[in-house]
Protein backbone atom coordinates (compact mmCIF):
# COMPACT_ATOMS: atom_id res chain seq x y z
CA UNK A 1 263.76 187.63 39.98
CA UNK A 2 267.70 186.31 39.39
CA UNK A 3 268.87 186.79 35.95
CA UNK A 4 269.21 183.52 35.37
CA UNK A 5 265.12 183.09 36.04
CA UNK A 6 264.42 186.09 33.58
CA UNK A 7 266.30 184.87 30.63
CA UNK A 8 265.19 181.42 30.99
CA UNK A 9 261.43 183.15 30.44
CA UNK A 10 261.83 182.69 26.97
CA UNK A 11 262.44 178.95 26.49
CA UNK A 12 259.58 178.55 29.13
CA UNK A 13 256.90 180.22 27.44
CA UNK A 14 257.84 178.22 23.89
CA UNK A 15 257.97 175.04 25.65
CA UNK A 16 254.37 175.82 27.31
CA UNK A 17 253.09 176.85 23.52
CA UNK A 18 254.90 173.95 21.98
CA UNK A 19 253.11 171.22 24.89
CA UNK A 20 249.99 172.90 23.53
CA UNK A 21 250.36 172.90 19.65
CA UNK A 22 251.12 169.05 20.53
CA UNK A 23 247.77 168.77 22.71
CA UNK A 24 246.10 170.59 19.66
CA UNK A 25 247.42 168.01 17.29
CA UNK A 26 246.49 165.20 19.79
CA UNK A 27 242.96 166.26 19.93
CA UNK A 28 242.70 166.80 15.62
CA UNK A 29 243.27 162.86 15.95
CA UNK A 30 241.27 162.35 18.27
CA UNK A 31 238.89 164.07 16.37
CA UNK A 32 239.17 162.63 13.05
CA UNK A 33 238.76 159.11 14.42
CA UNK A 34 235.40 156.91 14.15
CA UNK A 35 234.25 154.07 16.52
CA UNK A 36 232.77 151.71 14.19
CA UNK A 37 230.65 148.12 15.53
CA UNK A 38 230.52 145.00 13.30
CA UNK A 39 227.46 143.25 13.30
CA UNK A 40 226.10 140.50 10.89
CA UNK A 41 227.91 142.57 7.50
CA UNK A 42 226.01 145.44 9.24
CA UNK A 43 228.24 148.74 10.25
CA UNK A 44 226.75 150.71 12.85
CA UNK A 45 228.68 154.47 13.84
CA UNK A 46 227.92 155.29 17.56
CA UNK A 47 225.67 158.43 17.50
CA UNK A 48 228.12 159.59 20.49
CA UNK A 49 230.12 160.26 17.99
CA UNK A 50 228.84 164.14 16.86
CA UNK A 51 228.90 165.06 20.32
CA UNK A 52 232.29 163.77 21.33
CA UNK A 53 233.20 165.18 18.02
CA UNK A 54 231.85 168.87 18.97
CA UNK A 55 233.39 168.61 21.98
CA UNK A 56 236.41 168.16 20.99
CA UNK A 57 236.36 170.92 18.25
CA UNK A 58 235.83 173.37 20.82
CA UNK A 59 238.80 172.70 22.97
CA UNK A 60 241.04 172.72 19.53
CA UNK A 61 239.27 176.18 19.32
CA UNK A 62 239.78 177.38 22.88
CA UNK A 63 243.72 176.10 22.76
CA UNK A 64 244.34 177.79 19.68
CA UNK A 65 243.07 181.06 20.80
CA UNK A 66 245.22 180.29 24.38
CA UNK A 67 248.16 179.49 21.96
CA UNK A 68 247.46 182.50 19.63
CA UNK A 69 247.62 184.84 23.26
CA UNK A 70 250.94 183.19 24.14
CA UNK A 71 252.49 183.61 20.97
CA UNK A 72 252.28 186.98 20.98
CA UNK A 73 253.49 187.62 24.86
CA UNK A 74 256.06 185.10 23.79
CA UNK A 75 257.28 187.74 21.40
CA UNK A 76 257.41 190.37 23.74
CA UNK A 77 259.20 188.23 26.29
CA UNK A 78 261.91 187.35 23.36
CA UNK A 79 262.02 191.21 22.47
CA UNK A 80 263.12 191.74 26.29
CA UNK A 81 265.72 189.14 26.75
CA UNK A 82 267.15 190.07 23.87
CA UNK A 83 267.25 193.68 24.86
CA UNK A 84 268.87 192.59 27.94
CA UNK A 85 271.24 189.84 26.47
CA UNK A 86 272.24 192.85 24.04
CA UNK A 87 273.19 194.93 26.76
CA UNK A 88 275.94 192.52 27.81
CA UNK A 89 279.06 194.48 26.44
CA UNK A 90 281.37 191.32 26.02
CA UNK A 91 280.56 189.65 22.30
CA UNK A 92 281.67 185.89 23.73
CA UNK A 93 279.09 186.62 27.29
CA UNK A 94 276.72 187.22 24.55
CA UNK A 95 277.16 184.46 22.36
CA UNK A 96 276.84 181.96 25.09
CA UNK A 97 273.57 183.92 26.89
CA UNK A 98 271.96 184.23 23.16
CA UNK A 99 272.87 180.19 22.30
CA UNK A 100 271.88 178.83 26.04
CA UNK A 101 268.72 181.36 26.58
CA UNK A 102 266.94 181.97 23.09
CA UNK A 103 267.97 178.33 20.86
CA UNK A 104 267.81 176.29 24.33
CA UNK A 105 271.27 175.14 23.76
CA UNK A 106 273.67 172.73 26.33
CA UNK A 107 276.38 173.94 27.96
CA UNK A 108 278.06 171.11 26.13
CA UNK A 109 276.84 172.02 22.22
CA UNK A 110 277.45 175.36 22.90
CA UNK A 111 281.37 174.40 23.62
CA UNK A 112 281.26 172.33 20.49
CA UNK A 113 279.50 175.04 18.27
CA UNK A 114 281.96 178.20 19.63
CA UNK A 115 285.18 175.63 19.53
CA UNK A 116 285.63 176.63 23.30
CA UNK A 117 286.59 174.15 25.97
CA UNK A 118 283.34 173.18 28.16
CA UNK A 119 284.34 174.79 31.69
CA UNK A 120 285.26 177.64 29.36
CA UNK A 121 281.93 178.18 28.54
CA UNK A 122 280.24 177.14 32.03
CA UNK A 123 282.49 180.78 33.07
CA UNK A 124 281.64 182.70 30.02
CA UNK A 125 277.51 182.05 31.02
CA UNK A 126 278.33 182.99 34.80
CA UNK A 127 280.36 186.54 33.74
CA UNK A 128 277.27 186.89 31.50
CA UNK A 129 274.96 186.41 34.14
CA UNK A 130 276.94 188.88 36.57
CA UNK A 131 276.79 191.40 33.91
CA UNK A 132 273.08 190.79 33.25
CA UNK A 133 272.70 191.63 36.83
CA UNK A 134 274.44 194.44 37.02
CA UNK A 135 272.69 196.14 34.23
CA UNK A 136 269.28 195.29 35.44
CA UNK A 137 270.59 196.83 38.90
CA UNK A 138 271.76 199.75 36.80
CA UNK A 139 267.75 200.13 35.24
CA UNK A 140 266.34 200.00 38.70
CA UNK A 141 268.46 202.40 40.47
């Protein structure tokens, strides 16, 4: 695994939970809404309805449990690239491996939040990566 694949771990597992905290809310819609037929002033409620209903509830059940699971690896995995960002000696390698890798920041609003030029930065996140290698080749040795 390149360093560049390990730190980007973290925005990967939040985007997974995220896509499923949206499914979740999808499905609570879902849920909540009633098929209703108009006949002659007569309103008649599909009796599909319970079932589809049930059915529903337990995959909001089963994807909060999967999302309750991620959560906490996502921690872990956040606890790690930190550990490993932190290890990066230079504070401005740092800034731009913390900003890109845990807040999912451009290249671009990274240059604009740090007041550094934009190729400026693009060189600050490859030294970081060299020296994220470098330490993790440091570990394994």
């Amino acid at each position: 695994m390149t360093a560049k694949e390990f730190l980007q771990q973290y925005l990967q597992a939040e985007r997974s939970i995220n896509a499923k905290l949206e499914e979740i809310s999808r499905l609570r819609d879902l849920a909540t809404r009633t098929t209703q037929t108009l006949e002659k002033d007569k309103i008649f409620v599909k009796t599909s309805i319970g079932d589809r209903t049930a059915a529903i509830v337990d995959k909001i059940v089963d994807l909060e449990r999967e999302v309750d699971d991620e959560i906490d690896k996502l921690q872990e995995i956040r606890r790690q690239v930190l550990a490993v960002i932190n290890g990066v000696t230079d504070t401005s390698q740092r800034c731009v491996l913390t900003l890109r890798y845990i807040h999912g920041m451009r290249f671009e609003e990274i240059a604009v939040k740090l007041n550094y030029h934009y190729r400026w930065v693009i060189e600050l996140h490859g030294r970081g990566l060299r020296a994220v290698e470098n330490t993790a080749l440091k570990c394994t040795s």
